[in-house]
Protein backbone atom coordinates (compact mmCIF):
# COMPACT_ATOMS: atom_id res chain seq x y z
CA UNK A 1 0.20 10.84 15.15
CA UNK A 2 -2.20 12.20 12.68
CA UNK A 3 -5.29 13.35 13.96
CA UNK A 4 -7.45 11.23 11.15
CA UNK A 5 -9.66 8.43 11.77
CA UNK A 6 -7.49 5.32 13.22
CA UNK A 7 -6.05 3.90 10.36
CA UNK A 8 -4.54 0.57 9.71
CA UNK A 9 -1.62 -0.16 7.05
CA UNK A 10 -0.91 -2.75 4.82
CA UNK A 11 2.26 -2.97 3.00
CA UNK A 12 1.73 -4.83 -0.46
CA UNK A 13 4.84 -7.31 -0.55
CA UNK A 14 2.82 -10.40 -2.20
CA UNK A 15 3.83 -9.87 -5.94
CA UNK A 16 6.70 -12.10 -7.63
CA UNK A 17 8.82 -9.54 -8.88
CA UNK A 18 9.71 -11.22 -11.93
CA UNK A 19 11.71 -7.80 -13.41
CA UNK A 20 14.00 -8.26 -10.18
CA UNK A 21 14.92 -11.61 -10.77
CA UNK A 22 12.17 -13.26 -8.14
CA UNK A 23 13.37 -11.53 -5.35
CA UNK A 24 11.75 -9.96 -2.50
CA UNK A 25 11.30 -6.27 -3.46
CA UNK A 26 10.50 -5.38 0.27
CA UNK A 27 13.63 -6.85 1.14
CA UNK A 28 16.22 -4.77 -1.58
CA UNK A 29 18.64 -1.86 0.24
CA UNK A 30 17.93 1.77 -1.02
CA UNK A 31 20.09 4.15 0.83
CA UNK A 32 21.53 1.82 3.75
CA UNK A 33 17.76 0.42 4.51
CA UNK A 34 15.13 -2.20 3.19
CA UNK A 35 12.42 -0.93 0.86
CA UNK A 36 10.28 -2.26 3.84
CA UNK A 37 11.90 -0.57 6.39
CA UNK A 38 11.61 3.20 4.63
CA UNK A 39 7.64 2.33 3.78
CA UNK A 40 7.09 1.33 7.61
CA UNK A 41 9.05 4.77 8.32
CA UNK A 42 6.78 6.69 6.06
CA UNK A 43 3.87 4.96 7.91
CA UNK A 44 4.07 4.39 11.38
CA UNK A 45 3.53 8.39 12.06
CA UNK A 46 0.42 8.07 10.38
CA UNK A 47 -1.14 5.30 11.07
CA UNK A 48 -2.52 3.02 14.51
CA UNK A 49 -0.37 0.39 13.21
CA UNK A 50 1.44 -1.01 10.20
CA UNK A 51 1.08 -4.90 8.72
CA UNK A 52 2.75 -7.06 5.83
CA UNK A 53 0.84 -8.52 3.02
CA UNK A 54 3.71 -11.50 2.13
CA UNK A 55 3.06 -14.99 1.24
CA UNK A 56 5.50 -18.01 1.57
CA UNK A 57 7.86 -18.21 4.58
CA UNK A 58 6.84 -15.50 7.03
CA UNK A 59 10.31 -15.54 9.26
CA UNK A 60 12.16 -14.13 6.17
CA UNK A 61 10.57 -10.41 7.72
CA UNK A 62 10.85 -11.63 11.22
CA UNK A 63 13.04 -8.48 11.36
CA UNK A 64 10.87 -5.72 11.08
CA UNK A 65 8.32 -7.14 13.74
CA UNK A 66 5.51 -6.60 11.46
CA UNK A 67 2.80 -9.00 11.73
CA UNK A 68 2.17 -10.99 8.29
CA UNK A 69 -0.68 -11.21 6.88
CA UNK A 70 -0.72 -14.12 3.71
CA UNK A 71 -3.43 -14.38 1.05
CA UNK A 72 -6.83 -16.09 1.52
CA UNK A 73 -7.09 -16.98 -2.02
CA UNK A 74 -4.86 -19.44 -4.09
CA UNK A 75 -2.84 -18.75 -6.69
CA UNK A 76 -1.60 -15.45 -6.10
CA UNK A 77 -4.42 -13.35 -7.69
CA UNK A 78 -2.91 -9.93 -6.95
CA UNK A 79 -2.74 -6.99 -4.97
CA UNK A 80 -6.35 -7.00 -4.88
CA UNK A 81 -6.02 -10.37 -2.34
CA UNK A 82 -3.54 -8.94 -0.40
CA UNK A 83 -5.52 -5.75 -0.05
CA UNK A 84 -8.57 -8.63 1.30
CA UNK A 85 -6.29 -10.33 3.55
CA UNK A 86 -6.02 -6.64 5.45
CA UNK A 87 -9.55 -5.91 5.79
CA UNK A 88 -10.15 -9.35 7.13
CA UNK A 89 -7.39 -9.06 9.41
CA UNK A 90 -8.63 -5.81 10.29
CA UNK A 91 -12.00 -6.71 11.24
CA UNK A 92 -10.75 -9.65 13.72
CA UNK A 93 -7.74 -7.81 15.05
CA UNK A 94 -8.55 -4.54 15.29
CA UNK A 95 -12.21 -3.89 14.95
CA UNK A 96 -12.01 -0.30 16.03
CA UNK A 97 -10.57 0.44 12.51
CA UNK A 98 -13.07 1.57 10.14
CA UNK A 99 -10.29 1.62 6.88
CA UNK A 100 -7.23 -0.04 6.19
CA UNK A 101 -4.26 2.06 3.77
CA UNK A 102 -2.61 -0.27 1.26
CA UNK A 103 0.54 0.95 -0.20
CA UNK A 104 3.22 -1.48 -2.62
CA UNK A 105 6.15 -2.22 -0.58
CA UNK A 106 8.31 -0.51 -3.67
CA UNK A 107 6.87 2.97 -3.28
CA UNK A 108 9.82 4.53 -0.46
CA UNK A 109 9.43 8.47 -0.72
CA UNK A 110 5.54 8.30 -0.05
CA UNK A 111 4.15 11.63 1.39
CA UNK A 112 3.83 12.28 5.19
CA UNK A 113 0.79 13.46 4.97
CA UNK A 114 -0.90 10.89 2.84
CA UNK A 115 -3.53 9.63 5.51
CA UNK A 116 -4.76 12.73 6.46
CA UNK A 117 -4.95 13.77 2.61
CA UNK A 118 -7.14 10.95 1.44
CA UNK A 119 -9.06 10.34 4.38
CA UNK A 120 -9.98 14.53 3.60
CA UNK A 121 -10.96 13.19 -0.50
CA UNK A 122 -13.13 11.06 1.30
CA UNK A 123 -14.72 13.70 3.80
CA UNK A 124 -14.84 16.28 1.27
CA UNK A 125 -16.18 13.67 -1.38
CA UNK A 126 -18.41 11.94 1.01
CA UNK A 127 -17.03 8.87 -0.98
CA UNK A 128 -16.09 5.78 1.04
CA UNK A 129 -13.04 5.14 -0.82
CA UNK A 130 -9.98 7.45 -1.68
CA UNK A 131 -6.88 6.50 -3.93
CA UNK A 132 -3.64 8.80 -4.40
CA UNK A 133 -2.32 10.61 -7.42
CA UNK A 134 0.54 12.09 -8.91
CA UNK A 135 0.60 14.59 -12.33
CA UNK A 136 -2.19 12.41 -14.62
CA UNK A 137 -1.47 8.90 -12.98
CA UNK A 138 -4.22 7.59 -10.15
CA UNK A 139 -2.01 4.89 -8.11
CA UNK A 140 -5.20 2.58 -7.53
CA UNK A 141 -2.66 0.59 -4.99
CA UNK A 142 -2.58 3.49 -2.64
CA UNK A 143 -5.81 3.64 -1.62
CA UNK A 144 -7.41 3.84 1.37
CA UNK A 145 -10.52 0.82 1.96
CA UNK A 146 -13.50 0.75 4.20
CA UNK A 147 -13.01 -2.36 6.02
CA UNK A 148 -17.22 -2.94 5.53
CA UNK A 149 -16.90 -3.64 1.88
CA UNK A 150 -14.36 -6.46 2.61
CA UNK A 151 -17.56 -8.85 1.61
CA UNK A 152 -17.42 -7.47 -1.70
CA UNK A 153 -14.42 -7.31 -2.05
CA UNK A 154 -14.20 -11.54 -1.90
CA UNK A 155 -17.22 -11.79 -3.79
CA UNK A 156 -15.75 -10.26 -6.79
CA UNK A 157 -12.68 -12.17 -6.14
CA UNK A 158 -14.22 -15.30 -6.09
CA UNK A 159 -16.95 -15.22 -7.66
CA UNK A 160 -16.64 -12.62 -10.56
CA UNK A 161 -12.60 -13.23 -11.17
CA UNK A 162 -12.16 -9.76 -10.89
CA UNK A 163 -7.83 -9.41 -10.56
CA UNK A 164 -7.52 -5.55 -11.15
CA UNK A 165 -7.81 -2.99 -8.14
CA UNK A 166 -8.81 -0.77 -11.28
CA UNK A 167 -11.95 -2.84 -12.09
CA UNK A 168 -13.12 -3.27 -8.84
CA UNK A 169 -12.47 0.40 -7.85
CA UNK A 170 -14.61 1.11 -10.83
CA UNK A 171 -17.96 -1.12 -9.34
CA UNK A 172 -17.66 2.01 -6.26
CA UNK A 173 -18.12 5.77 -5.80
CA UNK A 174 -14.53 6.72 -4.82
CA UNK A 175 -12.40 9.79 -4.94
CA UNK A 176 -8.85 11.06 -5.74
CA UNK A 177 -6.09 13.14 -4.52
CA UNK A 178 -3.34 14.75 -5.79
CA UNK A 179 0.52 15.17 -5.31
CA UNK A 180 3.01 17.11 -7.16
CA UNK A 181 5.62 15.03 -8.99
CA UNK A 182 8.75 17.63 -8.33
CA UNK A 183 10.97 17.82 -7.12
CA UNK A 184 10.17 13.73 -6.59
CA UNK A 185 7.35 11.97 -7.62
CA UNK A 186 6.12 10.60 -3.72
CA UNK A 187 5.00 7.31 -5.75
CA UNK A 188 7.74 6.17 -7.65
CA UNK A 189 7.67 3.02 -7.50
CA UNK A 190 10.65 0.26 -7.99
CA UNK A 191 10.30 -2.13 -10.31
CA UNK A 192 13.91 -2.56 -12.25
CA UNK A 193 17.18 -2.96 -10.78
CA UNK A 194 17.08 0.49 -13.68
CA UNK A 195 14.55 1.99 -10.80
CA UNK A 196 16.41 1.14 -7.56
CA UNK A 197 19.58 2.87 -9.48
CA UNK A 198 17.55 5.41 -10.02
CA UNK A 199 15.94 5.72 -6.59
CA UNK A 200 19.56 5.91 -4.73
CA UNK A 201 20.38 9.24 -6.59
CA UNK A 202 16.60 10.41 -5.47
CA UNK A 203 17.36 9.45 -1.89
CA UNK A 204 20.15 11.44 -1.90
CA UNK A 205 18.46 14.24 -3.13
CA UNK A 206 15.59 14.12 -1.12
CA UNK A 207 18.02 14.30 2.19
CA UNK A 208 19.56 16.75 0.65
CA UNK A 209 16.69 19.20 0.37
């Protein structure tokens, strides 16, 4: 366990994956497992516990033994909602967590040490809220959230329409930090049948190494 702040997860499963024909992303097998099951791998180590952001029928996970956490909002506004529906959940369920870790349920080789790294950008920062990087791209969905701007968050939801974790990211102080992207990029992310292809031969390489 890392010795960070408690941290909750969220795994972001609540998009509609039109490029993979409407399918559950989380669901698809890389390597002999789920894209769910190698994110939940990556961060149960990490964190005080691990939760699904899913909407629709909940028992299609009932599997993993996650708890599932659906939007608030109508309409499926985005990532951004499912990022809400964590903090919420964090503040009833666990109010001893100060920040909840979202992460898309595509992203399977993300870093071991990616807690303890961005909870550091925030330290070092003294900047409530940290995203990850890799080469020139910030990945504004791995981010790690004070659960005390949850309010906020809904306001500009709600009441401002605000859809894009870049746009609200931008309204608050918040840092970045870095990965490599060889020998694998930890945040490649699955969004083609093209991708998953492409992640099988870096699966194999990754064991490999």
């Amino acid at each position: 366990m890392s010795l960070s702040p408690p941290t909750l997860a969220v795994i972001l499963a609540g998009g509609l994956s039109r490029r993979m024909g409407g399918n559950d992303k989380a669901l698809l097998f890389l390597a002999g497992r789920t894209l769910l099951e190698h994110a939940t791998e990556r961060l149960a180590p990490q964190c005080v516990g691990v939760i699904l952001s899913a909407n629709g029928d909940p028992s299609r996970f009932k599997g993993m033994q996650l708890p599932v956490v659906a939007d608030s909002l109508a309409d499926h506004p985005g990532p951004l909602a499912g990022i809400l529906a964590a903090l919420d959940w964090a503040a009833t369920h666990r109010p001893d967590i100060a920040a909840v870790l979202s992460v898309p349920a595509d992203t399977p080789f993300m870093p071991k040490d990616l807690v303890k790294r961005l909870h550091e950008a925030c330290r070092e920062s003294r900047k409530p809220i940290a995203c990850a990087a890799s080469g020139s791209q910030t990945h504004f969905a791995v981010g790690l959230w004070p659960v005390s701007l949850r309010h906020d968050l809904r306001h500009s939801l709600v009441e401002n329409g605000v859809r894009s974790i870049r746009d609200w990211i931008s309204r608050h102080d918040h840092a970045e930090t870095s990965w490599p992207v060889a020998p694998i990029d930890p945040f490649f992310n699955i969004n083609t049948p093209e991708d998953l292809a492409h992640a099988e031969t870096l699966a194999h390489q990754e064991v490999a190494e």
